[in-house]
C-alpha atoms as a PDB file:
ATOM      1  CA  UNK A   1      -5.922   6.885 -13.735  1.00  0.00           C
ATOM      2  CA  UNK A   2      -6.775   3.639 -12.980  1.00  0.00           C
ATOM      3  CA  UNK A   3      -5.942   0.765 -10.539  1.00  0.00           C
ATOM      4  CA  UNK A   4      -6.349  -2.329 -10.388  1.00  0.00           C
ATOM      5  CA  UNK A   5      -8.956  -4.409  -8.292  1.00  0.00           C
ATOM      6  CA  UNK A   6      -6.591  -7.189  -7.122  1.00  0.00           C
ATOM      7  CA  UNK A   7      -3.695  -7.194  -5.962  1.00  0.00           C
ATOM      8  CA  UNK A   8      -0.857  -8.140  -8.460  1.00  0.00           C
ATOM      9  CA  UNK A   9      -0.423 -11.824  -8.796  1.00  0.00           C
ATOM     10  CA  UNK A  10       1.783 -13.666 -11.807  1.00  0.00           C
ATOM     11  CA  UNK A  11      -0.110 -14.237 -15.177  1.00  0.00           C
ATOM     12  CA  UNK A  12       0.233 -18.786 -13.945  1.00  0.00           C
ATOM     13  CA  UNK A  13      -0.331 -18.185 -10.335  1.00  0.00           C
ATOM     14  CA  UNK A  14      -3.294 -20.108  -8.822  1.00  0.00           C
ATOM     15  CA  UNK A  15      -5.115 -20.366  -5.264  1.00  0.00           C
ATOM     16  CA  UNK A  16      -2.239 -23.239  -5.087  1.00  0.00           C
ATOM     17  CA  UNK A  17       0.863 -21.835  -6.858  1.00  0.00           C
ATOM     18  CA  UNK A  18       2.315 -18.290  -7.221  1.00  0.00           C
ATOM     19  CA  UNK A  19       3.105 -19.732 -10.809  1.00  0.00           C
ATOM     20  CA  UNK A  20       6.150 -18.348 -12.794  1.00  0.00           C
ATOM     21  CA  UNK A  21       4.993 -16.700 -14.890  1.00  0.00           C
ATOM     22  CA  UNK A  22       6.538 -12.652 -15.784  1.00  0.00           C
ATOM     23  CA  UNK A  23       2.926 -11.007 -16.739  1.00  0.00           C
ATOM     24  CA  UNK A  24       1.302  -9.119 -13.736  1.00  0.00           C
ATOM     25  CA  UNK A  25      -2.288  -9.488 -13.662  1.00  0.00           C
ATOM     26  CA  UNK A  26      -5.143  -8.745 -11.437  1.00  0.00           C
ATOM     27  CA  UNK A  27      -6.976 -11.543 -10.540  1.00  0.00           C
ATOM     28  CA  UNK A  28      -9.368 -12.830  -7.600  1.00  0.00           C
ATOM     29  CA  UNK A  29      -8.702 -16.008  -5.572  1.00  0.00           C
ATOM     30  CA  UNK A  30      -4.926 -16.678  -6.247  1.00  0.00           C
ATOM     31  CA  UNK A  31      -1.532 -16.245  -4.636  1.00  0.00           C
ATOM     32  CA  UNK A  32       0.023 -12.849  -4.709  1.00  0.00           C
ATOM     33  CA  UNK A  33       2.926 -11.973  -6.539  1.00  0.00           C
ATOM     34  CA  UNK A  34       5.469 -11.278  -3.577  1.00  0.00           C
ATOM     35  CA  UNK A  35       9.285 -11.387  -3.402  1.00  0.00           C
ATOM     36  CA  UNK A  36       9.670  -9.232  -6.279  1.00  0.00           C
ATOM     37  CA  UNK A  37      12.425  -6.035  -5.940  1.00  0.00           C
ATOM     38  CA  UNK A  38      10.909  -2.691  -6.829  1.00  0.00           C
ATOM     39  CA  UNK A  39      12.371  -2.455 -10.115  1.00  0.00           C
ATOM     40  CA  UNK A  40      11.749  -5.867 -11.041  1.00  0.00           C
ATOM     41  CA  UNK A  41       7.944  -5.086  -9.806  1.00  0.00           C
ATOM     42  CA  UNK A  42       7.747  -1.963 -12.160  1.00  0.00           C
ATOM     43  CA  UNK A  43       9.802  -3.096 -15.234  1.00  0.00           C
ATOM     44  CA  UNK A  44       7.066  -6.288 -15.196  1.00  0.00           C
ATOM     45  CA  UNK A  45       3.845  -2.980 -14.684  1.00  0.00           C
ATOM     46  CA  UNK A  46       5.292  -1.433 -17.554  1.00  0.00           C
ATOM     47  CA  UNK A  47       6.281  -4.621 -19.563  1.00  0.00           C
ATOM     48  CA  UNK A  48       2.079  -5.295 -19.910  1.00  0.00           C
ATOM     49  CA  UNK A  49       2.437  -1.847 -22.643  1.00  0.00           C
ATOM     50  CA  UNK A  50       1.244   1.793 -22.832  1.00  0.00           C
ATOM     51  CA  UNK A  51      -0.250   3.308 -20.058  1.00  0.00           C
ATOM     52  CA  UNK A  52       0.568  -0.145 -17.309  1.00  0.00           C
ATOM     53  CA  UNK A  53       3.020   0.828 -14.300  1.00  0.00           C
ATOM     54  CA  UNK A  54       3.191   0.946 -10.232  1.00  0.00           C
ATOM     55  CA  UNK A  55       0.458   2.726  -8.597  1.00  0.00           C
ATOM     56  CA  UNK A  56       2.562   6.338  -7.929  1.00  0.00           C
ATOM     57  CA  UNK A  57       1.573   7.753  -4.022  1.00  0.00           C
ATOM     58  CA  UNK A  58      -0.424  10.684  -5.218  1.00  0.00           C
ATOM     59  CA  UNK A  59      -2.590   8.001  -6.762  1.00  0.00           C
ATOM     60  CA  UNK A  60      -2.653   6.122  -3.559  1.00  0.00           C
ATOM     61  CA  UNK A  61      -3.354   9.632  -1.760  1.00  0.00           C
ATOM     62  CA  UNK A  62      -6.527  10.684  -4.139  1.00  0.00           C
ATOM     63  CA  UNK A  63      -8.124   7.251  -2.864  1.00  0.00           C
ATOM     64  CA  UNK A  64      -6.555   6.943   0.919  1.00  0.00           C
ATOM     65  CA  UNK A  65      -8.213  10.623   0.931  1.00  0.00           C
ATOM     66  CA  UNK A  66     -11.437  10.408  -0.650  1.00  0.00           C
ATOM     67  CA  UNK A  67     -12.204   7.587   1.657  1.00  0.00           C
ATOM     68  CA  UNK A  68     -11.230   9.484   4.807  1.00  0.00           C
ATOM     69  CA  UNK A  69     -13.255  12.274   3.573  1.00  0.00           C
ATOM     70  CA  UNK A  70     -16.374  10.054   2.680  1.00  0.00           C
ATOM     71  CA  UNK A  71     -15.912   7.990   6.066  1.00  0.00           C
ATOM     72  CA  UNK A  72     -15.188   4.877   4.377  1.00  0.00           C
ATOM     73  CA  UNK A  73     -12.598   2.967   6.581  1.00  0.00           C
ATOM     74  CA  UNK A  74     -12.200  -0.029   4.946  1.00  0.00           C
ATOM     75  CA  UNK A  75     -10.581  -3.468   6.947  1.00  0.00           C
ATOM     76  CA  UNK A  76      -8.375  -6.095   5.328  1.00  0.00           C
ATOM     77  CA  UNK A  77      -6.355  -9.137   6.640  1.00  0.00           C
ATOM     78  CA  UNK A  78      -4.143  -7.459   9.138  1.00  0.00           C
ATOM     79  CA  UNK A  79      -4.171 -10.428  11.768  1.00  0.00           C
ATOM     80  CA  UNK A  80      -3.297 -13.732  10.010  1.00  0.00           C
ATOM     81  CA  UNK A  81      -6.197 -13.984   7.516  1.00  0.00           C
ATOM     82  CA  UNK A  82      -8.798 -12.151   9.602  1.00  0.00           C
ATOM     83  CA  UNK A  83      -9.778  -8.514   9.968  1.00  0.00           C
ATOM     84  CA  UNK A  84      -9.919  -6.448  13.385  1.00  0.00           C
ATOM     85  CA  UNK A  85     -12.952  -7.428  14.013  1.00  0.00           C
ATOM     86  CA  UNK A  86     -12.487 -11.701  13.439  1.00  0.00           C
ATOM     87  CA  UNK A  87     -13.777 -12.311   9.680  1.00  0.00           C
ATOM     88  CA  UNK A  88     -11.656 -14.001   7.296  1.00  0.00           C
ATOM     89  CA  UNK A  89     -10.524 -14.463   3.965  1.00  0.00           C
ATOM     90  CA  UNK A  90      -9.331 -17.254   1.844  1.00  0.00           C
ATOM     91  CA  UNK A  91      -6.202 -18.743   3.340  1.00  0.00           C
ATOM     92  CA  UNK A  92      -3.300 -19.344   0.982  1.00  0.00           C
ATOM     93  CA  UNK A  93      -2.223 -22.563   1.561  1.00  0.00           C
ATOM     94  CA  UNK A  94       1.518 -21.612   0.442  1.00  0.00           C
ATOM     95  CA  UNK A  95       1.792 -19.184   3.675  1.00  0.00           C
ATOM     96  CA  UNK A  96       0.544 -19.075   6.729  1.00  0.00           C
ATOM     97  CA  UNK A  97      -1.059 -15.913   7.717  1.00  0.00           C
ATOM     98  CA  UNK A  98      -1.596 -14.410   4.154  1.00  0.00           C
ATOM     99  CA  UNK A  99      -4.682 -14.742   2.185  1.00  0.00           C
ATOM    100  CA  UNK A 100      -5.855 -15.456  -1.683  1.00  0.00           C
ATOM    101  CA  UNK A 101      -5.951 -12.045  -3.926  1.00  0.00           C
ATOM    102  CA  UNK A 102      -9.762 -10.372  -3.306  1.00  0.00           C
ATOM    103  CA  UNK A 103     -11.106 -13.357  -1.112  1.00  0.00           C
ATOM    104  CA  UNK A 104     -12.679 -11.264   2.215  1.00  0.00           C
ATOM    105  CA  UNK A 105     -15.778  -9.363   2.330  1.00  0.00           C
ATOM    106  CA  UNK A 106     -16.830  -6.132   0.413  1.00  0.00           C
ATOM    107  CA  UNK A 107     -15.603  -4.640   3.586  1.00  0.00           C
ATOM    108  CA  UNK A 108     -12.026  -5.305   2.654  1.00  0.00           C
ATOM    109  CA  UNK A 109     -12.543  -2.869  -0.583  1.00  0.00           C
ATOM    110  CA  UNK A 110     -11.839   0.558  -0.479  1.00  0.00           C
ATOM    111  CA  UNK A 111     -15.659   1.885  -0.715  1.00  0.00           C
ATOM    112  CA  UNK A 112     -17.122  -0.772   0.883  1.00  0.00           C
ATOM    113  CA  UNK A 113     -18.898  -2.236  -1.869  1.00  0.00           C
ATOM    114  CA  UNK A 114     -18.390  -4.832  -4.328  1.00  0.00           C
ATOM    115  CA  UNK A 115     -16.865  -2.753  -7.418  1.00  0.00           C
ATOM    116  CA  UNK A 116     -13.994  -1.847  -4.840  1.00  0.00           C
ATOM    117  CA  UNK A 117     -10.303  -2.037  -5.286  1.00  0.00           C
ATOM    118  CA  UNK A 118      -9.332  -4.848  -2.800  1.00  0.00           C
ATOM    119  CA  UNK A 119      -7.217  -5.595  -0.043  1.00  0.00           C
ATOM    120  CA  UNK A 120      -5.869  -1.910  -0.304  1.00  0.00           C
ATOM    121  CA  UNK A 121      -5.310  -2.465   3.483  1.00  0.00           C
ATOM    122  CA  UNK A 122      -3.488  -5.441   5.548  1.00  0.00           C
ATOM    123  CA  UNK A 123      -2.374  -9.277   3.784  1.00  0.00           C
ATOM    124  CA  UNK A 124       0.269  -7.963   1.643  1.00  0.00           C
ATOM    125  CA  UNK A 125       2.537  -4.755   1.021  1.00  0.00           C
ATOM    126  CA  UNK A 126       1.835  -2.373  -2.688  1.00  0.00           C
ATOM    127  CA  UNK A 127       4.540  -1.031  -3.769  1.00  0.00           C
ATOM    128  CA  UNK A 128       3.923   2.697  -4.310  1.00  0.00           C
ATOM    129  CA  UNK A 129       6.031   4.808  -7.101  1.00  0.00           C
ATOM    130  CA  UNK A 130       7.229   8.522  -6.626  1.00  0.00           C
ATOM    131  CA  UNK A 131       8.022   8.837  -2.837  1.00  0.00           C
ATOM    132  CA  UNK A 132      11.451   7.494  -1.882  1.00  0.00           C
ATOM    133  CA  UNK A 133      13.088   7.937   1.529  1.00  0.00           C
ATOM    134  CA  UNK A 134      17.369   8.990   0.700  1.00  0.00           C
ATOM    135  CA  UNK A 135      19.269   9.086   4.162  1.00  0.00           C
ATOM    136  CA  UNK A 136      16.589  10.317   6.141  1.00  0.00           C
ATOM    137  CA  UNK A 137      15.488  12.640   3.227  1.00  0.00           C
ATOM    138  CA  UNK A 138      12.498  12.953   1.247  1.00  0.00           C
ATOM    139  CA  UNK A 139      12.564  12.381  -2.352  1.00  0.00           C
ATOM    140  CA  UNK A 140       9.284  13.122  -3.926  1.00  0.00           C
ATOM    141  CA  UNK A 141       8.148  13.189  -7.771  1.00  0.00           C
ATOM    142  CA  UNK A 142       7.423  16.642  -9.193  1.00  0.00           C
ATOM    143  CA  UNK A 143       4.802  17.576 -11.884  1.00  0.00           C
ATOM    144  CA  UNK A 144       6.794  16.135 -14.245  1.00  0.00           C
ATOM    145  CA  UNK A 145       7.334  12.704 -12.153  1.00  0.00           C
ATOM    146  CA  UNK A 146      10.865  13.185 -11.867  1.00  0.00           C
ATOM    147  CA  UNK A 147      11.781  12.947  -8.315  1.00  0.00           C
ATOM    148  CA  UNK A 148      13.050  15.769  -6.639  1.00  0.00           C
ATOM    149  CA  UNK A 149      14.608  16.582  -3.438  1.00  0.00           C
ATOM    150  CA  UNK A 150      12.079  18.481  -0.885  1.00  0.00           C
ATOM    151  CA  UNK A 151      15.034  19.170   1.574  1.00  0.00           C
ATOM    152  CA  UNK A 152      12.320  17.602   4.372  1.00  0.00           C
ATOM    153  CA  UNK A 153      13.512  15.229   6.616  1.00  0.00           C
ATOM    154  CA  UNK A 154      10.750  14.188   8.218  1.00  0.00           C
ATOM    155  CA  UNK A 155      10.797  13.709  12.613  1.00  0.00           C
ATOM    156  CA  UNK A 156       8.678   9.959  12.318  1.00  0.00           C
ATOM    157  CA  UNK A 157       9.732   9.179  15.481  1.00  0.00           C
ATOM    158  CA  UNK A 158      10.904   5.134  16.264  1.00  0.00           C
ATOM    159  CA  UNK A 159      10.933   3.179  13.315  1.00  0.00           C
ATOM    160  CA  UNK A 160       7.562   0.810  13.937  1.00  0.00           C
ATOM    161  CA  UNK A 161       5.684   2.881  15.669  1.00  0.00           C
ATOM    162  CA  UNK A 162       2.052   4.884  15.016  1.00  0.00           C
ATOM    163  CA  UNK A 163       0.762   8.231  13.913  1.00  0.00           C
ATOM    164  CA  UNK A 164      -2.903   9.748  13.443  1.00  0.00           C
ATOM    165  CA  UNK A 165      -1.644  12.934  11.750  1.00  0.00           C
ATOM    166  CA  UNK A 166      -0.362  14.223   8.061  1.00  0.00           C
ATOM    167  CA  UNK A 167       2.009  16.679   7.427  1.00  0.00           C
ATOM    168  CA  UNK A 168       0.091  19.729   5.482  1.00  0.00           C
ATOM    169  CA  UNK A 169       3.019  21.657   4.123  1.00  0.00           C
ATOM    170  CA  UNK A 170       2.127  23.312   1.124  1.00  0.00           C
ATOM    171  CA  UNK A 171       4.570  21.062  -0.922  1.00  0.00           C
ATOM    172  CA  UNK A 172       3.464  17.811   0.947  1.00  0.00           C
ATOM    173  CA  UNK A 173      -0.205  18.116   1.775  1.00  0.00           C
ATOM    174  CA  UNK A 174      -1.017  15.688  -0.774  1.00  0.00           C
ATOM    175  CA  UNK A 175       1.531  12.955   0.043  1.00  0.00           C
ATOM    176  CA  UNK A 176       0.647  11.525   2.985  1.00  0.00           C
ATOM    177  CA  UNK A 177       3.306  11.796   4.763  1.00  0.00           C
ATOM    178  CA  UNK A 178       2.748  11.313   8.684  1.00  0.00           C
ATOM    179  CA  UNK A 179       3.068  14.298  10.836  1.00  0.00           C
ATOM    180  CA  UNK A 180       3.923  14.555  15.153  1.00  0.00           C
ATOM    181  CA  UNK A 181       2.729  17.235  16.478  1.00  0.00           C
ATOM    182  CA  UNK A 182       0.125  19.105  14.322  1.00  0.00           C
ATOM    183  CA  UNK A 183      -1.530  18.370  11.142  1.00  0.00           C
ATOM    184  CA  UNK A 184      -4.391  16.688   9.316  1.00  0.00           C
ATOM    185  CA  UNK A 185      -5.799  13.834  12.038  1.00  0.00           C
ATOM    186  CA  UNK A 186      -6.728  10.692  10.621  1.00  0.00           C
ATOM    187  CA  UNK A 187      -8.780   8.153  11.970  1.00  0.00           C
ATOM    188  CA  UNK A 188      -6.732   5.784  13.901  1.00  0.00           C
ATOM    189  CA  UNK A 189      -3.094   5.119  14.125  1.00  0.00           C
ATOM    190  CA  UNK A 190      -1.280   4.223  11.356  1.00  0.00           C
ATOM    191  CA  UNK A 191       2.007   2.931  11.559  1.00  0.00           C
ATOM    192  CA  UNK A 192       5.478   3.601   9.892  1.00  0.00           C
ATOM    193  CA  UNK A 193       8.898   2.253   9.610  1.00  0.00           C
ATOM    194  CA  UNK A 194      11.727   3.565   7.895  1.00  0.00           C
ATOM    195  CA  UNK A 195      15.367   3.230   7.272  1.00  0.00           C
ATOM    196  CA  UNK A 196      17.249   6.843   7.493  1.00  0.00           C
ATOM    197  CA  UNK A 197      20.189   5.588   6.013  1.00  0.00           C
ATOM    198  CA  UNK A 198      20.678   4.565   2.388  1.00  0.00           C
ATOM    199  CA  UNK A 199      17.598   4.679  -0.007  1.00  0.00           C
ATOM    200  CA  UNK A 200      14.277   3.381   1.123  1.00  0.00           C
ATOM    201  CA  UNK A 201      11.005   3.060  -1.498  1.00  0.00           C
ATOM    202  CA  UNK A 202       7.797   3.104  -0.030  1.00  0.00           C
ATOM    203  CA  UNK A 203       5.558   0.574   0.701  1.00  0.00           C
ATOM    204  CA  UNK A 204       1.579   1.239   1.535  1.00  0.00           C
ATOM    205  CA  UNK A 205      -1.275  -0.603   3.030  1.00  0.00           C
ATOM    206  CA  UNK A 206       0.149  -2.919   5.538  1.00  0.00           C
ATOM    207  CA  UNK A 207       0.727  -6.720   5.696  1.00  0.00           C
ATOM    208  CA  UNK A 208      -0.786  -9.683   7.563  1.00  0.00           C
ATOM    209  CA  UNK A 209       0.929  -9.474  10.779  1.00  0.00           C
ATOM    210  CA  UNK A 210       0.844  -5.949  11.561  1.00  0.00           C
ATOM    211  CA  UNK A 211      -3.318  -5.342  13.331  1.00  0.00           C
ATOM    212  CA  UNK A 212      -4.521  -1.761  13.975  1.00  0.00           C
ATOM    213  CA  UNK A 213      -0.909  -0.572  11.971  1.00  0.00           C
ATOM    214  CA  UNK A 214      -1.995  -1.326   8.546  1.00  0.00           C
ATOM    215  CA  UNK A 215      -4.081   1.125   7.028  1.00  0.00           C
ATOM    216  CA  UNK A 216      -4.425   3.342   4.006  1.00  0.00           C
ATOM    217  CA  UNK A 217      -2.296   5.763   4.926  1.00  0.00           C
ATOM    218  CA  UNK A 218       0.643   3.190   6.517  1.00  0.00           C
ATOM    219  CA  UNK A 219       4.297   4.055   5.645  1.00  0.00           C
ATOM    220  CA  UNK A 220       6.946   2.046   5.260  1.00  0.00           C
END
């Protein structure tokens, strides 16, 4: 599979504009595409033609985990435009807070280096496909990518709060979902909010506003 460098902005948007137009692309230095419903966000993935859709979580897992196994922690714009540690990236002039698509530094990409997907933690929220949250429930998709009911309902704790572990159930080891009590530590703590009632998609990364909560493995 592949994914995308930038985050998803409209085919028109520029560093001034989100644009109108209905194309997603990935490009660097303009406005991302925000305010769009999850199926409105993957009919317009899939609209681009064979083989285009939403990033699904397992996806998002293979790189959230090779980069915990390799060490590779990477920042993003989790505190108004600037990184834990004070750098910045491009402000977007439309929104305070949020940044232009790919502007921060190779240590906002996911290995660190300049061929990285970026901004895969912190400025904005990704949508993430086949993982869906159905009164308190989780929903996940099976080899097949039809989603399926696990029968889990997973103890998160307070919605908007932080965990450091993943669940390592046989059927969920791969998901990332988080874990209290034992299971596979993470560096950091990650955070997590939820809706048990009615039926919640997921979210990954984190946004702007959320510091040391954003991260690759955040839930929400």
């Amino acid at each position: 599979f592949w994914i995308a460098k930038y985050a998803a902005s409209r085919n028109t948007a520029t560093a001034t504009g989100d644009g109108s137009g209905t194309i997603p692309v990935s490009k660097q230095g303009v406005i991302p595409w925000t305010s769009v419903t999850f199926t409105a966000a993957s009919a317009a993935a899939t609209s681009k033609g064979s083989g285009f859709r939403l990033v699904r979580n397992r996806e998002w897992m293979n790189v959230a985990l090779w980069c915990h196994a390799m060490g590779l922690y990477p920042a993003g714009n989790s505190a108004s435009g600037f990184d834990g540690t004070g750098v910045a990236g491009t402000p977007d002039s439309t929104c305070s807070g949020r940044t232009l698509t790919g502007t921060g530094p190779v240590t906002w990409n996911h290995n660190l280096r300049h061929g990285g997907i970026t901004d895969i933690v912190g400025n904005v929220w990704e949508y993430i496909d086949g993982v869906q949250l159905v009164n308190g429930t989780l929903w996940i998709y099976d080899a097949n990518n039809s989603l399926i009911n696990t029968g889990v309902a997973p103890a998160f704790g307070a919605s908007g709060g932080s965990f450091s572990l993943l669940r390592t159930d046989d059927s969920l080891k791969h998901d990332g979902i988080p874990a209290s009590g034992s299971g596979m530590a993470i560096k950091g703590t990650d955070g997590f909010w939820f809706n048990a009632s009615g039926t919640m998609v997921l979210y990954r990364g984190g946004s702007w506003g959320n510091g040391a909560l954003d991260g690759l493995f955040a839930f929400s």
